[in-house]
PDB file of N, CA and C in Angstrom:
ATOM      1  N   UNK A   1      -9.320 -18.471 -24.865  1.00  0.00           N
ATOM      2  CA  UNK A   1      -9.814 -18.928 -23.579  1.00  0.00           C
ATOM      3  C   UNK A   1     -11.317 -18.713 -23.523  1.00  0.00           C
ATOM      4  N   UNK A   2     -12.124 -19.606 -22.391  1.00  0.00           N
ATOM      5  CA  UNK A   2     -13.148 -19.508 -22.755  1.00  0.00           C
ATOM      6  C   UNK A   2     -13.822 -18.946 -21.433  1.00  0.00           C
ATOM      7  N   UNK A   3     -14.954 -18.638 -21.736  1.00  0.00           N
ATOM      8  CA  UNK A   3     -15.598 -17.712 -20.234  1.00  0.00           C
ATOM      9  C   UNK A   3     -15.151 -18.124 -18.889  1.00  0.00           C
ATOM     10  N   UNK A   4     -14.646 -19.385 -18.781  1.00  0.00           N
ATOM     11  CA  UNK A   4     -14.784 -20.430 -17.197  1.00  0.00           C
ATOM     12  C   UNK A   4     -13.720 -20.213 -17.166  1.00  0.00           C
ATOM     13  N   UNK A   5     -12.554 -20.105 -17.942  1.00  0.00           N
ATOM     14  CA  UNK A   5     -10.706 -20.033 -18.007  1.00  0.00           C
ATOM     15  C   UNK A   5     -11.024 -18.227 -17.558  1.00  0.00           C
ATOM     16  N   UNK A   6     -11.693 -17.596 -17.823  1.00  0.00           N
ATOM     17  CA  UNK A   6     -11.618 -16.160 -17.806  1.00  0.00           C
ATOM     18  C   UNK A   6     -11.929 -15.930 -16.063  1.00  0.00           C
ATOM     19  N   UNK A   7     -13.095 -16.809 -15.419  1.00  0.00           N
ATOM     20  CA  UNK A   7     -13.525 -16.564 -14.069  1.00  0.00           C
ATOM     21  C   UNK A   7     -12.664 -17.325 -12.910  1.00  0.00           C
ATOM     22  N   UNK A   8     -11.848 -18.506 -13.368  1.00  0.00           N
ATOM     23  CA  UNK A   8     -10.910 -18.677 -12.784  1.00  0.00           C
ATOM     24  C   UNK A   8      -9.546 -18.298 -12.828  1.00  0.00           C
ATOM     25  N   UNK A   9      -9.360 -17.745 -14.098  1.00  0.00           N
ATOM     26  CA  UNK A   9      -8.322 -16.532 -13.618  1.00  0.00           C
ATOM     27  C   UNK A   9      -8.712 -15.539 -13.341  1.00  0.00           C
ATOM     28  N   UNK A  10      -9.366 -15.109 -13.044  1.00  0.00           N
ATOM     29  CA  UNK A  10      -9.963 -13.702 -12.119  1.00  0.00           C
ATOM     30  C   UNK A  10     -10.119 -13.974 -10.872  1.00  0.00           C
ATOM     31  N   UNK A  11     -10.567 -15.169 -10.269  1.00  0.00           N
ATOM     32  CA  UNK A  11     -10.532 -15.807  -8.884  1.00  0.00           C
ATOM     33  C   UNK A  11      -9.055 -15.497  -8.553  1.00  0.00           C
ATOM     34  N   UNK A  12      -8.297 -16.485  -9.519  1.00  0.00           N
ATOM     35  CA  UNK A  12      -6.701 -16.116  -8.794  1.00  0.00           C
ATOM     36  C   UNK A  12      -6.287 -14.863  -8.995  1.00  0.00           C
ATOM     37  N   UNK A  13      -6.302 -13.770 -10.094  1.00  0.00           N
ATOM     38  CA  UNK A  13      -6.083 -12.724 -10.266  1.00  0.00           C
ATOM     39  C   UNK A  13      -6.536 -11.894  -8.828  1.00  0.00           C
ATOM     40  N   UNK A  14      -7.673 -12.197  -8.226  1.00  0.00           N
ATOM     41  CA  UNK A  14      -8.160 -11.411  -7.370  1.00  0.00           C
ATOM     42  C   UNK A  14      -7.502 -11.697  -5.878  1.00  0.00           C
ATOM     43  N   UNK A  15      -7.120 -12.701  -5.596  1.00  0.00           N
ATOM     44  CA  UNK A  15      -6.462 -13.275  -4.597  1.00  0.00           C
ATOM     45  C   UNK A  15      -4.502 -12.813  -4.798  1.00  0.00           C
ATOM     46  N   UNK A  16      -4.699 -12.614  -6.205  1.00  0.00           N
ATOM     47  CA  UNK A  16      -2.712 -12.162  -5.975  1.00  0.00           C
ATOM     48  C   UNK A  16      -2.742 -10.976  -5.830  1.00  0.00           C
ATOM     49  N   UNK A  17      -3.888 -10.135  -6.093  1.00  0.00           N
ATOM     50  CA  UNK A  17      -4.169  -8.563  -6.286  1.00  0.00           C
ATOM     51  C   UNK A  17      -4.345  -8.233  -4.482  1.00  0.00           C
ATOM     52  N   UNK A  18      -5.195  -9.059  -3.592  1.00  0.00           N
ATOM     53  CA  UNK A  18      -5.399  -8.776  -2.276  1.00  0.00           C
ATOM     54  C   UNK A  18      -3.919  -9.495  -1.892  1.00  0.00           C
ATOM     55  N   UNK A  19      -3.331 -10.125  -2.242  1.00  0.00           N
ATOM     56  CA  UNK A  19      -1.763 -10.675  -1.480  1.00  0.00           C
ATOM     57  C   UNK A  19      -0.824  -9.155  -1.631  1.00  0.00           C
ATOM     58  N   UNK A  20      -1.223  -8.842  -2.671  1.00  0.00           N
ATOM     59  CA  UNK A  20      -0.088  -7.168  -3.384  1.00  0.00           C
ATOM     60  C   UNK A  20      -0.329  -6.353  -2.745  1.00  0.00           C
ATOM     61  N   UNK A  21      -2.043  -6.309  -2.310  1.00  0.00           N
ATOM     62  CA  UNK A  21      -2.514  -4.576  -1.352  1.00  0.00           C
ATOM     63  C   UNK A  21      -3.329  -5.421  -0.422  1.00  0.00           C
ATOM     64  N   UNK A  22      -2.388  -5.876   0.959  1.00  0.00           N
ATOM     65  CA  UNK A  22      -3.426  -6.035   2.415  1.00  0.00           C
ATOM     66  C   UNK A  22      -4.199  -5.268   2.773  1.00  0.00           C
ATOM     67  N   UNK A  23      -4.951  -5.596   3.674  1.00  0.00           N
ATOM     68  CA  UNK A  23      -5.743  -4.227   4.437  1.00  0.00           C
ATOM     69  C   UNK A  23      -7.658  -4.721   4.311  1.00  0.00           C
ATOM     70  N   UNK A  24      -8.145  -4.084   5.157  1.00  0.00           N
ATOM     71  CA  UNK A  24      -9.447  -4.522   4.696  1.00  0.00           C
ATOM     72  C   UNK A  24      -9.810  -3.890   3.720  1.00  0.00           C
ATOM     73  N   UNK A  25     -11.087  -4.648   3.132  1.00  0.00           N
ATOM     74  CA  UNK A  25     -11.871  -4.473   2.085  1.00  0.00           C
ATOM     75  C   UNK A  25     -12.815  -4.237   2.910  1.00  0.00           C
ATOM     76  N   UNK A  26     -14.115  -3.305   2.255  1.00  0.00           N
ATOM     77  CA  UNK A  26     -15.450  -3.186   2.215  1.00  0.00           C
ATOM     78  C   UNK A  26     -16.368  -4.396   2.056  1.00  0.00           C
ATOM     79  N   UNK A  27     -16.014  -5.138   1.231  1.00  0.00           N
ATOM     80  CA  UNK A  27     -16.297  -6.183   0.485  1.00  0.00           C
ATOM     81  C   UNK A  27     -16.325  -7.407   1.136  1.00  0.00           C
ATOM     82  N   UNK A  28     -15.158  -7.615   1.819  1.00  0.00           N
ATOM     83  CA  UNK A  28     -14.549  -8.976   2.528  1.00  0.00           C
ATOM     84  C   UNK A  28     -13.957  -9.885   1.282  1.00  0.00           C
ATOM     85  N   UNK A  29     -14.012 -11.185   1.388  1.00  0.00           N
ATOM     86  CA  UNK A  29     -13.795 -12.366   0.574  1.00  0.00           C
ATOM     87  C   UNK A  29     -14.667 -12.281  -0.661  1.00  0.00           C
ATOM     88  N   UNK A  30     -15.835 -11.999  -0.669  1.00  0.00           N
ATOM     89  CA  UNK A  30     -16.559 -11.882  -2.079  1.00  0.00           C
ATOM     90  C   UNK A  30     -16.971 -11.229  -3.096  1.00  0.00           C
ATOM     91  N   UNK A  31     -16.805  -9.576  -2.354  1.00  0.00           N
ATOM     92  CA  UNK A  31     -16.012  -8.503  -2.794  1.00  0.00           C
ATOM     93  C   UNK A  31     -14.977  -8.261  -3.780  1.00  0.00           C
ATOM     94  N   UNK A  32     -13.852  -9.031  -2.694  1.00  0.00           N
ATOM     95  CA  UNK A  32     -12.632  -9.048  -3.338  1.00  0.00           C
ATOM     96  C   UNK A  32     -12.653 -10.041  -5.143  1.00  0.00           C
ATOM     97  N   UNK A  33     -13.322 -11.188  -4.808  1.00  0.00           N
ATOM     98  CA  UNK A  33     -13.619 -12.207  -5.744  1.00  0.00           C
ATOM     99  C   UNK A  33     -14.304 -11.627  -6.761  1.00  0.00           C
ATOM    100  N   UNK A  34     -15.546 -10.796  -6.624  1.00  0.00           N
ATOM    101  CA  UNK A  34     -16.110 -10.362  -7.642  1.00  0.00           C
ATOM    102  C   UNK A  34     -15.299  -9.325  -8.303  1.00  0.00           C
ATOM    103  N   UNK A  35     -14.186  -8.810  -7.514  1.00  0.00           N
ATOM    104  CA  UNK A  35     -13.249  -7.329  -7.795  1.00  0.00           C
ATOM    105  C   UNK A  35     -12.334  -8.486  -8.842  1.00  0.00           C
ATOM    106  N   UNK A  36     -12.172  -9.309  -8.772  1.00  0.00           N
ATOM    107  CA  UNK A  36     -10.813  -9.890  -9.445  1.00  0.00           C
ATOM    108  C   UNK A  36     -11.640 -10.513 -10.689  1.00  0.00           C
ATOM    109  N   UNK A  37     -12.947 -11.396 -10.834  1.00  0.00           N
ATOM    110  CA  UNK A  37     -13.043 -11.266 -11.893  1.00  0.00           C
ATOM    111  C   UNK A  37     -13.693  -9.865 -12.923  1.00  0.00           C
ATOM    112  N   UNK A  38     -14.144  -9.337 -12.359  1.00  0.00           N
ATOM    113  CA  UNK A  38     -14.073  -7.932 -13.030  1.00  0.00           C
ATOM    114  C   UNK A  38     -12.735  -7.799 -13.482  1.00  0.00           C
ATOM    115  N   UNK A  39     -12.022  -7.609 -12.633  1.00  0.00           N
ATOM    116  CA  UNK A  39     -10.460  -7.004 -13.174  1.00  0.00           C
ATOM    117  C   UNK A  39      -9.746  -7.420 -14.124  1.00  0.00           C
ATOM    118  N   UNK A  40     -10.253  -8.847 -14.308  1.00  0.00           N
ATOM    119  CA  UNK A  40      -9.302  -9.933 -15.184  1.00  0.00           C
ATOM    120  C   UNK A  40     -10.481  -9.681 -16.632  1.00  0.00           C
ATOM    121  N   UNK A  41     -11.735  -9.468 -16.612  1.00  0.00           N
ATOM    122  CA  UNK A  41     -12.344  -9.276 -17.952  1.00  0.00           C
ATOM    123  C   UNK A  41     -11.674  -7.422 -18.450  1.00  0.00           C
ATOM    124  N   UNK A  42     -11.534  -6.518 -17.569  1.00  0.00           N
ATOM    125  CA  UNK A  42     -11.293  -5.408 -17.870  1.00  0.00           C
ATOM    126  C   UNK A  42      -9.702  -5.466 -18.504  1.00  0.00           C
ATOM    127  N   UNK A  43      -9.120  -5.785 -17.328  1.00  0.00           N
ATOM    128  CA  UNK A  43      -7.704  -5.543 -17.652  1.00  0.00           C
ATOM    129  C   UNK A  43      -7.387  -6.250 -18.885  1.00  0.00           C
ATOM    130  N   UNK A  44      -8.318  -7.726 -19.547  1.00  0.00           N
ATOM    131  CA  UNK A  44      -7.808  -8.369 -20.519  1.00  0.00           C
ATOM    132  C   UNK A  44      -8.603  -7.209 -22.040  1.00  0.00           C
ATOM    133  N   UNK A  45      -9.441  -6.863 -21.836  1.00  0.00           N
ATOM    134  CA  UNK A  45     -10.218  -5.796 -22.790  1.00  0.00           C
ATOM    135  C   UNK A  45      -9.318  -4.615 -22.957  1.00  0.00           C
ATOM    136  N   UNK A  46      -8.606  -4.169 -22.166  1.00  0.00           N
ATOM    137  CA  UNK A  46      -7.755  -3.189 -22.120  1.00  0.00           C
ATOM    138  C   UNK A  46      -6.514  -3.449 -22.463  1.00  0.00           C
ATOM    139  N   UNK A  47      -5.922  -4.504 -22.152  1.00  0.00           N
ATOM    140  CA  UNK A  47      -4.729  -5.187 -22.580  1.00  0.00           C
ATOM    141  C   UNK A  47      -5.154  -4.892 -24.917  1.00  0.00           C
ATOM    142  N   UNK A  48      -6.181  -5.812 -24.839  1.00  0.00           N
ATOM    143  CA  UNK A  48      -6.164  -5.980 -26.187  1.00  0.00           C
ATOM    144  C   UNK A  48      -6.767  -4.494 -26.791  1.00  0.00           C
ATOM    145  N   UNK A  49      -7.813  -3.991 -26.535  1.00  0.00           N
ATOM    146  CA  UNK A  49      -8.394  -2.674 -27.022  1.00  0.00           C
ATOM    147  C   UNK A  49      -6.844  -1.234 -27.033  1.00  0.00           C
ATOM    148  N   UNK A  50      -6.359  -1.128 -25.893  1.00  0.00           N
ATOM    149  CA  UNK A  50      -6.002   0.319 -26.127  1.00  0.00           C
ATOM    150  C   UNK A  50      -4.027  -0.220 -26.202  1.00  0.00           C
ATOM    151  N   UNK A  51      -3.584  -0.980 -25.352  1.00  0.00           N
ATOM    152  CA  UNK A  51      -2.251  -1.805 -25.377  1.00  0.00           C
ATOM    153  C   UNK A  51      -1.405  -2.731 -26.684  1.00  0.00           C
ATOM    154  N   UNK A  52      -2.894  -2.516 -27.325  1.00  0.00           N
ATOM    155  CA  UNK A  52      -2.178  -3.373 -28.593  1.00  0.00           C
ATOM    156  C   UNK A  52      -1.250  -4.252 -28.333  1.00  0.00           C
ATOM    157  N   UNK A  53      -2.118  -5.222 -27.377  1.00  0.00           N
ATOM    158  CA  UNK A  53      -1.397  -6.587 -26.952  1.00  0.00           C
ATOM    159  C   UNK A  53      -2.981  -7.566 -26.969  1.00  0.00           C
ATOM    160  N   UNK A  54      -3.435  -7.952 -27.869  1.00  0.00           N
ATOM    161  CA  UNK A  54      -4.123  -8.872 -27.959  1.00  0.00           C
ATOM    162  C   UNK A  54      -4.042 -10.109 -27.231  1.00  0.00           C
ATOM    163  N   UNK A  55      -5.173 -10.349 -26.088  1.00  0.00           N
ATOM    164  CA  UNK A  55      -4.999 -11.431 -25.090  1.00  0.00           C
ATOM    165  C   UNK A  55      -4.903 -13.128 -25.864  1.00  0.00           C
ATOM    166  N   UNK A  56      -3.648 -13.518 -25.783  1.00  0.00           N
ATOM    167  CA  UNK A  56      -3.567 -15.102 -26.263  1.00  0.00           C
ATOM    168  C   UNK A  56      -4.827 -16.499 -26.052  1.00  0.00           C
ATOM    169  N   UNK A  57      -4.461 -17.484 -26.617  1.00  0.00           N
ATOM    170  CA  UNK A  57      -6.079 -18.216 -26.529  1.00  0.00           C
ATOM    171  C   UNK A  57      -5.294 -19.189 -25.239  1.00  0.00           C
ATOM    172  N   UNK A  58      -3.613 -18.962 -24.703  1.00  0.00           N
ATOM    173  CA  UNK A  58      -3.760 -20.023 -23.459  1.00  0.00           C
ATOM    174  C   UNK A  58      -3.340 -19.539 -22.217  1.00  0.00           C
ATOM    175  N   UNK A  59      -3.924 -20.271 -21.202  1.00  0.00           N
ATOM    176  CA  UNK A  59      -3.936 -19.467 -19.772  1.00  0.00           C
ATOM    177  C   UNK A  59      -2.889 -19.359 -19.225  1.00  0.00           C
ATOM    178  N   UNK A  60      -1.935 -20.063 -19.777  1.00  0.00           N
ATOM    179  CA  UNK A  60      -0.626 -19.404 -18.707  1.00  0.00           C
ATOM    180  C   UNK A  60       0.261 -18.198 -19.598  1.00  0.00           C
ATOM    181  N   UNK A  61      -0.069 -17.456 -20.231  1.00  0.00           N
ATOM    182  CA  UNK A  61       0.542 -16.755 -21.064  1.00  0.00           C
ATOM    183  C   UNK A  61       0.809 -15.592 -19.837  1.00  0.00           C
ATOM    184  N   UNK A  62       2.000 -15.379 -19.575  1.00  0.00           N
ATOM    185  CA  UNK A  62       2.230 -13.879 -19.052  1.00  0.00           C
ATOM    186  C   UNK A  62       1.209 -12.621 -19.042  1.00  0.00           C
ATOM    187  N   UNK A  63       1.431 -12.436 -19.854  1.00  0.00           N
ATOM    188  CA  UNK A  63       0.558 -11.293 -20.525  1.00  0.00           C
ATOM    189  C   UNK A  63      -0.758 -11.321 -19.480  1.00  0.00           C
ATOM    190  N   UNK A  64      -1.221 -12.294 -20.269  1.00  0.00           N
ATOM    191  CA  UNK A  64      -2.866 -12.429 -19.635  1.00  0.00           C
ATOM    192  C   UNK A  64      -2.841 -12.088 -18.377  1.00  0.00           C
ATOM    193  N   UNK A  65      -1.943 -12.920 -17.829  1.00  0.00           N
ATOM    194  CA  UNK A  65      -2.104 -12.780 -15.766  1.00  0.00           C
ATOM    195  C   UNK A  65      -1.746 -11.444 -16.011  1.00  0.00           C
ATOM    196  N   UNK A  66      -0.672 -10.702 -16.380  1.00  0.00           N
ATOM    197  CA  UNK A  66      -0.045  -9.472 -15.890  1.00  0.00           C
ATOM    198  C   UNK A  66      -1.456  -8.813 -16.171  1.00  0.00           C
ATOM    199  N   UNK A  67      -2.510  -8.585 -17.137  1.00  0.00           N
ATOM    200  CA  UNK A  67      -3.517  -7.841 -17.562  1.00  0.00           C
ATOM    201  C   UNK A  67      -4.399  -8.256 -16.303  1.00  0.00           C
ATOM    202  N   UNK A  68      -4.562  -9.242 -16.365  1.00  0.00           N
ATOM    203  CA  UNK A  68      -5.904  -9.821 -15.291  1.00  0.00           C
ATOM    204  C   UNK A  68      -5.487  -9.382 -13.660  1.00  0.00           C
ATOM    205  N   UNK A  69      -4.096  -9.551 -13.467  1.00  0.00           N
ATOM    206  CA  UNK A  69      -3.821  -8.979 -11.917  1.00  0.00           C
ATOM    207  C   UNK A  69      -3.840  -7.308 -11.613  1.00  0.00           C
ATOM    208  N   UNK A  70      -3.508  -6.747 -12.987  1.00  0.00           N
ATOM    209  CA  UNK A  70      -3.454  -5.108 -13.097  1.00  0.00           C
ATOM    210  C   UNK A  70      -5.200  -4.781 -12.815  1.00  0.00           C
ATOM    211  N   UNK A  71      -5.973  -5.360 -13.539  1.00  0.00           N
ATOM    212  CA  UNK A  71      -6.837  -5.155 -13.369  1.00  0.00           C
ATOM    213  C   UNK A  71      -7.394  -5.086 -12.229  1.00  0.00           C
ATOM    214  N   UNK A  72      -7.371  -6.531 -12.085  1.00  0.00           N
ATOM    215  CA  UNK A  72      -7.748  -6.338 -10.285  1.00  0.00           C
ATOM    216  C   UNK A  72      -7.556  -5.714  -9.357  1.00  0.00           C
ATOM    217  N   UNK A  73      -6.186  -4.952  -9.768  1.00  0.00           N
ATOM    218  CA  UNK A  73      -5.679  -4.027  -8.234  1.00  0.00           C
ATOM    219  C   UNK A  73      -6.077  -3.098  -8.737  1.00  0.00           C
ATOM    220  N   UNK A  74      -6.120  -1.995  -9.882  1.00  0.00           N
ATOM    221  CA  UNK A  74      -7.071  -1.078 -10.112  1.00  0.00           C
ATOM    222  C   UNK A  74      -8.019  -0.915  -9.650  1.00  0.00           C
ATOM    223  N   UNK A  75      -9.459  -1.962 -10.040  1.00  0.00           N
ATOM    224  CA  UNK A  75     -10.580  -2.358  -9.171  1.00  0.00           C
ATOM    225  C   UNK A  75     -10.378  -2.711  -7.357  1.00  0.00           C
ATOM    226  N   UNK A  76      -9.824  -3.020  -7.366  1.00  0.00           N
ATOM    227  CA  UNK A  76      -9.219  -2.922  -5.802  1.00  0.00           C
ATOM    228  C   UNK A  76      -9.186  -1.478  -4.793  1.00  0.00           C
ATOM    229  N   UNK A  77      -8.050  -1.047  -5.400  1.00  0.00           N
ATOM    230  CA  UNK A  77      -8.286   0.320  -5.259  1.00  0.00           C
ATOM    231  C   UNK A  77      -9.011   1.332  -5.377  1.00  0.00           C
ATOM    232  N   UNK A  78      -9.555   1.306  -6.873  1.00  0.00           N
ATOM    233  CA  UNK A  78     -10.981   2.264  -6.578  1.00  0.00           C
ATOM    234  C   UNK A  78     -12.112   1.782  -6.141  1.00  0.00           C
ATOM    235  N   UNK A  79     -12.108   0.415  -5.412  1.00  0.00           N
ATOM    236  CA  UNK A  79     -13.283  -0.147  -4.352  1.00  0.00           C
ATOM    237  C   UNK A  79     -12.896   0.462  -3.068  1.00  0.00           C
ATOM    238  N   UNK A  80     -11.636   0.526  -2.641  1.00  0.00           N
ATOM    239  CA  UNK A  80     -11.400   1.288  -1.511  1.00  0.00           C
ATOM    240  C   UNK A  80     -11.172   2.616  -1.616  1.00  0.00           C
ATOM    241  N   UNK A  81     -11.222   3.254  -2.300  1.00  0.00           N
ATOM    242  CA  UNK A  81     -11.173   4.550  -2.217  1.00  0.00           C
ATOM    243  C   UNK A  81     -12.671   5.080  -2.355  1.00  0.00           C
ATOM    244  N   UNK A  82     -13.476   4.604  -3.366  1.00  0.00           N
ATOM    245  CA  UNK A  82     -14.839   4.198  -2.793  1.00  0.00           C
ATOM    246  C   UNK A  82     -16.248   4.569  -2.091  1.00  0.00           C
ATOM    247  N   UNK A  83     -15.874   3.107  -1.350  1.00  0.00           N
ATOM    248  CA  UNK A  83     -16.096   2.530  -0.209  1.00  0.00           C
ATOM    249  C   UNK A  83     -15.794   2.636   1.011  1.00  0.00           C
ATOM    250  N   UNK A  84     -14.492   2.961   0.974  1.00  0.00           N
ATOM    251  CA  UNK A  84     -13.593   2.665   2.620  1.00  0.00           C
ATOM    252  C   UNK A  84     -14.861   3.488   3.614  1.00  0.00           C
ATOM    253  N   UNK A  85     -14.443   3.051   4.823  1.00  0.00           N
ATOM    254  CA  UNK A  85     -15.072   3.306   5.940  1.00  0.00           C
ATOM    255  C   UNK A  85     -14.662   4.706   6.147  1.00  0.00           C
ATOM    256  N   UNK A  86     -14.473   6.009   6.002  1.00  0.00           N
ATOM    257  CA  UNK A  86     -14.067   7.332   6.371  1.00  0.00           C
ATOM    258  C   UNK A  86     -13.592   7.900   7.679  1.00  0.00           C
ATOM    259  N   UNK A  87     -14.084   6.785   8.430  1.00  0.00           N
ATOM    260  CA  UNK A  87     -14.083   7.403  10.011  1.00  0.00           C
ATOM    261  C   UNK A  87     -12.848   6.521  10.791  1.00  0.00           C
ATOM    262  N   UNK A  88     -12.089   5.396   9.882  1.00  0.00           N
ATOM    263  CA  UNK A  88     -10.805   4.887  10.533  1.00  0.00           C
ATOM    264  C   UNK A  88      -9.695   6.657  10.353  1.00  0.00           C
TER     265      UNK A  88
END
């Protein structure tokens, strides 16, 4: 896959990752977007580096999303843990 297949699955990665954990973000909408493609380059680096699951060259492969959405909610979470506002 190539860089543009990588940022649009991180777009959606980041949008199934905020469908999994509601609630506000710090971030809002672009936040979240920049959290998901982060997540989807990490989680796929991590998938292949320490998982010994080498990310496939096509985009609907399981794998990939499962790496790219893990990612994102990781990054998700430690954006809100963070970030969060302290005083709700």
């Amino acid at each position: 896959m190539g860089i543009i297949s990588w940022i649009i699955l991180g777009l959606l990665a980041g949008a199934i990752a905020k469908f999994l954990l509601p609630g506000r973000d710090p971030g809002g909408f672009i936040g979240t977007t920049v959290i998901g493609v982060a997540g989807a380059f990490i989680g796929g680096w991590v998938s292949a580096r320490w998982l010994d699951h080498p990310i496939t060259k096509q985009f609907y492969d399981g794998a990939t999303w499962a790496a790219a959405i893990g990612g994102s909610l990781v990054l998700l979470v430690l954006y809100r843990i963070l970030f969060a506002d302290s005083r709700r």
